[in-house]
N, C-alpha and C. Protein backbone atom coordinates (compact mmCIF):
# COMPACT_ATOMS: atom_id res chain seq x y z
N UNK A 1 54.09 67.49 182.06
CA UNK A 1 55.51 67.75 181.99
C UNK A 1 56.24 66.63 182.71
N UNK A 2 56.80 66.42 181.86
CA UNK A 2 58.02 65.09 182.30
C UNK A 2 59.42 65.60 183.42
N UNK A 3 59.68 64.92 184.53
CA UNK A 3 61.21 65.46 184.95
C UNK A 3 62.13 64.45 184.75
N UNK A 4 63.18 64.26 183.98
CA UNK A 4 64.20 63.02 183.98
C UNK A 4 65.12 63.18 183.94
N UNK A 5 66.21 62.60 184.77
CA UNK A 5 67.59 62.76 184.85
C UNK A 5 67.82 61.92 183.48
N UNK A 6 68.71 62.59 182.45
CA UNK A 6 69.35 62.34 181.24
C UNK A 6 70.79 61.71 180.97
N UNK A 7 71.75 61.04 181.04
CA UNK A 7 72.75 60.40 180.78
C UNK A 7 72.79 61.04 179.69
N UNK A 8 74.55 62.10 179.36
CA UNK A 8 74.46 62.57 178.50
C UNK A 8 76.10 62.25 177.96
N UNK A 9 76.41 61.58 176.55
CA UNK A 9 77.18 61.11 175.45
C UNK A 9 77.75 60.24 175.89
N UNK A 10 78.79 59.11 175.88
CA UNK A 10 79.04 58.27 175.97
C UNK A 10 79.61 58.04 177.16
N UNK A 11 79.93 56.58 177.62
CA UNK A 11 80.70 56.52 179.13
C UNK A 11 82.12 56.77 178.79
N UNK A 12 82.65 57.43 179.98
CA UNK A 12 84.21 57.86 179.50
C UNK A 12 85.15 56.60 179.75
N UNK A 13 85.67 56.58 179.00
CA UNK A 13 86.74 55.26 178.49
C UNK A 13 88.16 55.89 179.02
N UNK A 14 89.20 55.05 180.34
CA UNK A 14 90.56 56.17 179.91
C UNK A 14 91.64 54.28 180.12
N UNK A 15 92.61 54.37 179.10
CA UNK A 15 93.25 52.86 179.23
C UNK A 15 92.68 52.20 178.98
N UNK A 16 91.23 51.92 178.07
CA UNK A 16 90.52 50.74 177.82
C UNK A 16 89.39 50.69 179.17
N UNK A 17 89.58 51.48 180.09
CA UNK A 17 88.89 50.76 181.27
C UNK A 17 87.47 52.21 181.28
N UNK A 18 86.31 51.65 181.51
CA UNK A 18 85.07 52.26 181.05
C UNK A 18 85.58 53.00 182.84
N UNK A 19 84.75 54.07 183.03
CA UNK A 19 84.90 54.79 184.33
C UNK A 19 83.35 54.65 184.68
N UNK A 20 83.16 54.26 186.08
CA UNK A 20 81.85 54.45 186.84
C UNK A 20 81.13 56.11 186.97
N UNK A 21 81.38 56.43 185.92
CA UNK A 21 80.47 57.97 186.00
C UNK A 21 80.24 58.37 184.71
N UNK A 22 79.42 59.43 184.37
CA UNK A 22 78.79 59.57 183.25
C UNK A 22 79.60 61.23 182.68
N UNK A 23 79.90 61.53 181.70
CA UNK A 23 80.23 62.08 181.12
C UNK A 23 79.48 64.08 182.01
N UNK A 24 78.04 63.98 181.52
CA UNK A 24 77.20 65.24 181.91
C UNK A 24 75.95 63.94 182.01
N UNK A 25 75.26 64.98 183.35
CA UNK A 25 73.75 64.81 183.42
C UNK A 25 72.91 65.11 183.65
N UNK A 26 71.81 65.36 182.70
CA UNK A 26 70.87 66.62 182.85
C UNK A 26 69.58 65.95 183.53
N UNK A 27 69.62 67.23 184.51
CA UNK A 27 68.53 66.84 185.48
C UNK A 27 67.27 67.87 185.52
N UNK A 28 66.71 68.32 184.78
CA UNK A 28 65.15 69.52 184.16
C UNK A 28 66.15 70.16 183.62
N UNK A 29 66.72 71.61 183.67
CA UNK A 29 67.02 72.73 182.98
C UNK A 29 68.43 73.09 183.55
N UNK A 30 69.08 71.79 184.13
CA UNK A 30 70.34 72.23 184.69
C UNK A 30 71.05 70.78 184.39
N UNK A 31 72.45 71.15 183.49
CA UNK A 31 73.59 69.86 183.38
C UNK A 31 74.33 70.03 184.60
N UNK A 32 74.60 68.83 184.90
CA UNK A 32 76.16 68.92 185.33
C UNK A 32 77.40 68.42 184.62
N UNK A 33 78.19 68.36 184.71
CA UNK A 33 79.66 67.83 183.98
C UNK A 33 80.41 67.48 185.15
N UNK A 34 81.03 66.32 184.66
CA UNK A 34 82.19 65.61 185.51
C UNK A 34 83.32 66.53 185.29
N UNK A 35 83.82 66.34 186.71
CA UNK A 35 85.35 67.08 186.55
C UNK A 35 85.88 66.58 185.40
N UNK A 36 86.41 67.55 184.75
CA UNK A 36 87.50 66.97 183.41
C UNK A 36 88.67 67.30 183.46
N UNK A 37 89.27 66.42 183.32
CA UNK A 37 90.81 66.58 183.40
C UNK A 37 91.53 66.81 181.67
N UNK A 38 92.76 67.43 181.88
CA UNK A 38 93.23 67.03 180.53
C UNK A 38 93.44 65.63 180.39
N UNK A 39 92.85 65.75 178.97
CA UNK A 39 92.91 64.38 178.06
C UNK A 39 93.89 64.61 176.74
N UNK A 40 94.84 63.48 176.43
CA UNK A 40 95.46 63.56 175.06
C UNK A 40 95.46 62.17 175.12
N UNK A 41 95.07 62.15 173.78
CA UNK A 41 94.44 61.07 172.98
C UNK A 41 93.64 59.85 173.86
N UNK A 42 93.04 60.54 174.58
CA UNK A 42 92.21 59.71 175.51
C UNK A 42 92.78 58.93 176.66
N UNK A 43 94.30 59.94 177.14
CA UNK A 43 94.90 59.34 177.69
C UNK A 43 95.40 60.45 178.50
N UNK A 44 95.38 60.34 180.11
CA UNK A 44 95.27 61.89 180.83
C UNK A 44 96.76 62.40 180.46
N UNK A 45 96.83 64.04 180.33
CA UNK A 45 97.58 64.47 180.05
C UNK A 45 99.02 64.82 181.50
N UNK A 46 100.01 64.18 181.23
CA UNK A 46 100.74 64.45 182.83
C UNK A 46 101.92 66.00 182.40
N UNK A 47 101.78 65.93 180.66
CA UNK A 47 102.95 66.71 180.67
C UNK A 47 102.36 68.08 179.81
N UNK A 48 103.31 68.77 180.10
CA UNK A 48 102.51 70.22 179.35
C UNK A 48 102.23 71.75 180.30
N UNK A 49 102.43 72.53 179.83
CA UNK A 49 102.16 73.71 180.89
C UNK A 49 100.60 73.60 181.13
N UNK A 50 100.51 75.01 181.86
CA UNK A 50 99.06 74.84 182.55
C UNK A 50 98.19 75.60 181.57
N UNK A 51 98.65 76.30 180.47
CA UNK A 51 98.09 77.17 179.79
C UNK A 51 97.07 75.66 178.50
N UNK A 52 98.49 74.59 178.41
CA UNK A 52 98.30 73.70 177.44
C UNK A 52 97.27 73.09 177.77
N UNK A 53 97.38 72.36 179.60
CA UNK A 53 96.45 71.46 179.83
C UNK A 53 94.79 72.41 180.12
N UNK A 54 95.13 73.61 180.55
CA UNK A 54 93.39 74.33 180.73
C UNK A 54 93.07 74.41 179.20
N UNK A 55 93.72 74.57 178.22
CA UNK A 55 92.95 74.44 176.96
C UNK A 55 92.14 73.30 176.39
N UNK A 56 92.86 72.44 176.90
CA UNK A 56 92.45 70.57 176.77
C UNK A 56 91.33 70.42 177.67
N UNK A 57 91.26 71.14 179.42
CA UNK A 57 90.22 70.37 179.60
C UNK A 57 89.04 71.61 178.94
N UNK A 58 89.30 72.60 179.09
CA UNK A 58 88.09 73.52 178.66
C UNK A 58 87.55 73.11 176.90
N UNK A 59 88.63 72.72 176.15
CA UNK A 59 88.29 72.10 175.16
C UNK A 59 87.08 71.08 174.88
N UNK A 60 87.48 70.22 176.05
CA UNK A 60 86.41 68.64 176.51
C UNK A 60 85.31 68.99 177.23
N UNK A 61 85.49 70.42 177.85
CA UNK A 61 84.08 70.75 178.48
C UNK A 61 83.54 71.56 177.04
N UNK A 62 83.94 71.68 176.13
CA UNK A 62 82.95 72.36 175.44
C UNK A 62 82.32 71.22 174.01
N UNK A 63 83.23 69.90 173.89
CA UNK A 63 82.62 69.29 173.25
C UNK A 63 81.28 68.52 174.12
N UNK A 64 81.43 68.56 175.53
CA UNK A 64 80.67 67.61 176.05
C UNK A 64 78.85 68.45 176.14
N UNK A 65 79.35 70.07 176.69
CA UNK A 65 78.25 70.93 176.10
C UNK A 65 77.39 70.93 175.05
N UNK A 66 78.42 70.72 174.08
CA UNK A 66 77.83 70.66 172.65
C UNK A 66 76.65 69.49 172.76
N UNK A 67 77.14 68.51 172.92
CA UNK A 67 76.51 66.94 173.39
C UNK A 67 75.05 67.13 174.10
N UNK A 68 74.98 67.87 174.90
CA UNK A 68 73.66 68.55 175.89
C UNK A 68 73.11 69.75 175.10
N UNK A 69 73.36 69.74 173.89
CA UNK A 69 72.44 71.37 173.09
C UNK A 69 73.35 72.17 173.98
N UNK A 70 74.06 72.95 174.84
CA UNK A 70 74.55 73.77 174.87
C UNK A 70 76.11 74.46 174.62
N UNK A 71 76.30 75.86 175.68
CA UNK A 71 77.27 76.11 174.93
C UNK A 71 78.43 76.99 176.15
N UNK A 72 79.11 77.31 176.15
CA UNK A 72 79.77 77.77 177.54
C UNK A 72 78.96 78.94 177.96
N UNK A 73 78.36 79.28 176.85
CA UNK A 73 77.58 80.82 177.86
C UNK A 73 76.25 80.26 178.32
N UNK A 74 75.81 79.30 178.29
CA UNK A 74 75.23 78.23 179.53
C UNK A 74 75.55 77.94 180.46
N UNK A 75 76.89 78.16 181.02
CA UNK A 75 77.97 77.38 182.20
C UNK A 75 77.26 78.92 183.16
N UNK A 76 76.58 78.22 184.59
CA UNK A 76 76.37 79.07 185.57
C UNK A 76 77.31 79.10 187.01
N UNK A 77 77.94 77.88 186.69
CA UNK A 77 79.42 78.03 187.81
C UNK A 77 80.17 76.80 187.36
N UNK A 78 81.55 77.63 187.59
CA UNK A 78 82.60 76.42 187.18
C UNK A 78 83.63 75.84 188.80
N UNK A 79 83.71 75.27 189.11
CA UNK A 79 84.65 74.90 189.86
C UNK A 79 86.13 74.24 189.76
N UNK A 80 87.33 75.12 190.10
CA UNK A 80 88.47 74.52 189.31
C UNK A 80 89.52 74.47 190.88
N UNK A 81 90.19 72.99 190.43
CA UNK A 81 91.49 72.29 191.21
C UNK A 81 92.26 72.66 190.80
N UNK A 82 93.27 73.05 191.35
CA UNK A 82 94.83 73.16 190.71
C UNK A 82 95.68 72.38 191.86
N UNK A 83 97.03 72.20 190.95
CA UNK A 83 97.54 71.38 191.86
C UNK A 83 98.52 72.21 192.56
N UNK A 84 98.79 73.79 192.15
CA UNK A 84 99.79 74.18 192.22
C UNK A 84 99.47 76.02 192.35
N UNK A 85 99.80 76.57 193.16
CA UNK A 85 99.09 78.05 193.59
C UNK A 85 99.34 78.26 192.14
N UNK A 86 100.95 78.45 191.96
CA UNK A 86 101.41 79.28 191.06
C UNK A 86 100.93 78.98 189.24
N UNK A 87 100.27 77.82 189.28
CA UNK A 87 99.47 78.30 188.12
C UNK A 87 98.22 78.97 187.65
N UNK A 88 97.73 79.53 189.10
CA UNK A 88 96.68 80.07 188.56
C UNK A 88 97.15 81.60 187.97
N UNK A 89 98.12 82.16 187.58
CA UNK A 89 98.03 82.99 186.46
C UNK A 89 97.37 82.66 184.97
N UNK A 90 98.53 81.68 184.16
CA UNK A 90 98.31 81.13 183.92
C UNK A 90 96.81 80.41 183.63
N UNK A 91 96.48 79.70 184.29
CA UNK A 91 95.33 79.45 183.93
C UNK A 91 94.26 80.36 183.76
N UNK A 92 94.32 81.36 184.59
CA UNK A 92 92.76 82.51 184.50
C UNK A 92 93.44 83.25 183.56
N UNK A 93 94.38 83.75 182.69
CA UNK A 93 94.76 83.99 181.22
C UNK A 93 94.32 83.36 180.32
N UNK A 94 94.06 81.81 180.22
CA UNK A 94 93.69 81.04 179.03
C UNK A 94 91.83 80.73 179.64
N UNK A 95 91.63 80.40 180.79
CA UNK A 95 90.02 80.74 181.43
C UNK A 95 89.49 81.61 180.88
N UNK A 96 90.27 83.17 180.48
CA UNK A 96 89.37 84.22 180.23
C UNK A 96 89.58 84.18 178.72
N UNK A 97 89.96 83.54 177.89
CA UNK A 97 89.74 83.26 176.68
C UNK A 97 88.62 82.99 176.33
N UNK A 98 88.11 81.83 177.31
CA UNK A 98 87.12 80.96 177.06
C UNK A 98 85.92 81.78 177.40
N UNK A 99 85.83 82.76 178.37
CA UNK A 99 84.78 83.22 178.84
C UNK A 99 85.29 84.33 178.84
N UNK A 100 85.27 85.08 177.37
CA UNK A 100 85.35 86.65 177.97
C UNK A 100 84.51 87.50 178.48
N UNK A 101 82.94 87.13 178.43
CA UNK A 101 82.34 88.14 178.51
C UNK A 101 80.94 87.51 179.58
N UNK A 102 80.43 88.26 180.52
CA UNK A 102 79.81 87.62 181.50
C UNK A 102 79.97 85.45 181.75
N UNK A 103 81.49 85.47 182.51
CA UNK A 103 81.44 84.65 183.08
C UNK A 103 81.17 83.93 184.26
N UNK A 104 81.16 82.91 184.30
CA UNK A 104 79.96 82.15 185.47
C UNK A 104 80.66 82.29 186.86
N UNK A 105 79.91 81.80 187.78
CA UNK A 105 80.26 82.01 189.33
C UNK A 105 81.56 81.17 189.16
N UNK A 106 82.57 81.25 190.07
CA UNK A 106 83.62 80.19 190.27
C UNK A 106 84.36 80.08 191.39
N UNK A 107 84.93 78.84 191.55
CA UNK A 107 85.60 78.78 192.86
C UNK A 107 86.60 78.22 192.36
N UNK A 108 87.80 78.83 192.94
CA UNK A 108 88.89 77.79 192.64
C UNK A 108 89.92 77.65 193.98
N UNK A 109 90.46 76.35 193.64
CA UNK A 109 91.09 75.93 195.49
C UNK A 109 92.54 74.93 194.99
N UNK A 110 93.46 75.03 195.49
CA UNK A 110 94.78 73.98 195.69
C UNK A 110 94.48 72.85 196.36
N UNK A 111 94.69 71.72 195.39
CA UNK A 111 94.48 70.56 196.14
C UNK A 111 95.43 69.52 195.44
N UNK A 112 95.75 68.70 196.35
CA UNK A 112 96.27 67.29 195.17
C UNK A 112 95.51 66.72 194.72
N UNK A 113 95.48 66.27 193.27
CA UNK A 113 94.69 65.73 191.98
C UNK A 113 95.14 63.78 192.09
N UNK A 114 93.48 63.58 192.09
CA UNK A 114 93.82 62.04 192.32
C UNK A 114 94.58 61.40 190.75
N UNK A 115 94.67 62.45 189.96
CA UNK A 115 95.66 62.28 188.42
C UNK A 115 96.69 62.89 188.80
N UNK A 116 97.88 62.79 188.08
CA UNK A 116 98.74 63.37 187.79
C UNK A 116 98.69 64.35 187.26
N UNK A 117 98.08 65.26 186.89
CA UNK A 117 97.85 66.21 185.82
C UNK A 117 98.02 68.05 187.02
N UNK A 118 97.53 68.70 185.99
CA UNK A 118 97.60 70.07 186.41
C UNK A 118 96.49 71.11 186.86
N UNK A 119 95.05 70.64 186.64
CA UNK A 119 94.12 70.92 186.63
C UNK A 119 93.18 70.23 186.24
N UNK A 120 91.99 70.36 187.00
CA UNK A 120 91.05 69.78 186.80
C UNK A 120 89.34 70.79 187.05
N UNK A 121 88.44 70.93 186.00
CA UNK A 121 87.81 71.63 186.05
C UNK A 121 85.99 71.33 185.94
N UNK A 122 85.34 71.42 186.61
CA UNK A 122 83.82 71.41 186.85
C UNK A 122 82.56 71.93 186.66
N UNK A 123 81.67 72.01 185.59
CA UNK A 123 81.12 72.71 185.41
C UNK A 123 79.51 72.55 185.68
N UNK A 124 78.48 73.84 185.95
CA UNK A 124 77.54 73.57 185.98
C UNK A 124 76.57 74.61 184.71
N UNK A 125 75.67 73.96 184.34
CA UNK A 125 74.81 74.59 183.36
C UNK A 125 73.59 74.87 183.54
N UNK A 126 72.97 76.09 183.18
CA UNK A 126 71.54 76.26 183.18
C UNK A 126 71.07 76.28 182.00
N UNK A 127 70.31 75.56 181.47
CA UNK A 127 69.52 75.35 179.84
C UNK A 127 67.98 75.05 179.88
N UNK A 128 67.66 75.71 180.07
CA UNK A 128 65.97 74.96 179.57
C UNK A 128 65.99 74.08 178.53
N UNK A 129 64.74 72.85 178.85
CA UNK A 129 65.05 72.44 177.83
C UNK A 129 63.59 73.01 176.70
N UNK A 130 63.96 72.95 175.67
CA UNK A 130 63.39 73.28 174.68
C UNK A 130 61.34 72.98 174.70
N UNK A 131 60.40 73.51 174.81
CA UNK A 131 58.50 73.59 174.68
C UNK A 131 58.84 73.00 176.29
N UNK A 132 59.62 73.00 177.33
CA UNK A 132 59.33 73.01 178.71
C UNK A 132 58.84 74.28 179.47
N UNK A 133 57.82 74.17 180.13
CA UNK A 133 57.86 75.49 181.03
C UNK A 133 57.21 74.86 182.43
N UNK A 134 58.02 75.36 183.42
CA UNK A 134 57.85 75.30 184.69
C UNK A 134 56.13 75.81 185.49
């Protein structure tokens, strides 16, 4: 049995300028994902409610899943920034869209966002990978 940390889909591009981190990376039976911020058109999102921008980044966390064979009911904890108390209504309204039904551990905390944006969200995954066994 092989163990290898995996580089998973492409390097993230924002303004033309490649970013020093990797998209997700799977390390045996567990991804991680880079904080994702909202993105529109590959360009961080500054404007928009919080309902708009948690759809965008939860959107980008689920294409990047896809990318790693999985799927949000893989996600075993999410960790989410806000920039602002008062959107977390808001956001855990459009959150529980995404995860209605046994969702993952989470923490969420107020902080200022080294973006401009409204949120920013973190995820971790448990997946085996496929004829592996421990």
């Amino acid at each position: 049995m092989t163990h290898r940390k995996e580089v998973i889909g492409e390097p993230l591009v924002i303004g033309g300028r490649r970013l020093s981190l990797s998209r997700a990376i799977r390390a045996g039976d567990t991804v991680y994902l880079t904080g994702q911020i909202p993105m529109l058109n590959g360009v961080p999102m500054t404007t928009g409610s919080i309902e708009d921008q948690t759809r965008a980044v939860l959107d980008a966390i689920t294409e990047t899943l896809a990318l790693a064979g999985c799927t949000r009911d893989h996600v075993v904890k999410a960790m989410i920034w806000l920039r602002e108390r008062a959107d977390f209504p808001g956001f855990n309204a459009v959150y529980g869209e995404y995860f209605p039904h046994d969702p993952p551990a989470r923490s969420a905390i107020v902080s200022d966002l080294l973006v401009d944006c409204r949120v920013e969200v973190e995820v971790v995954v448990w997946h085996p990978l496929p004829g592996v066994t421990a």
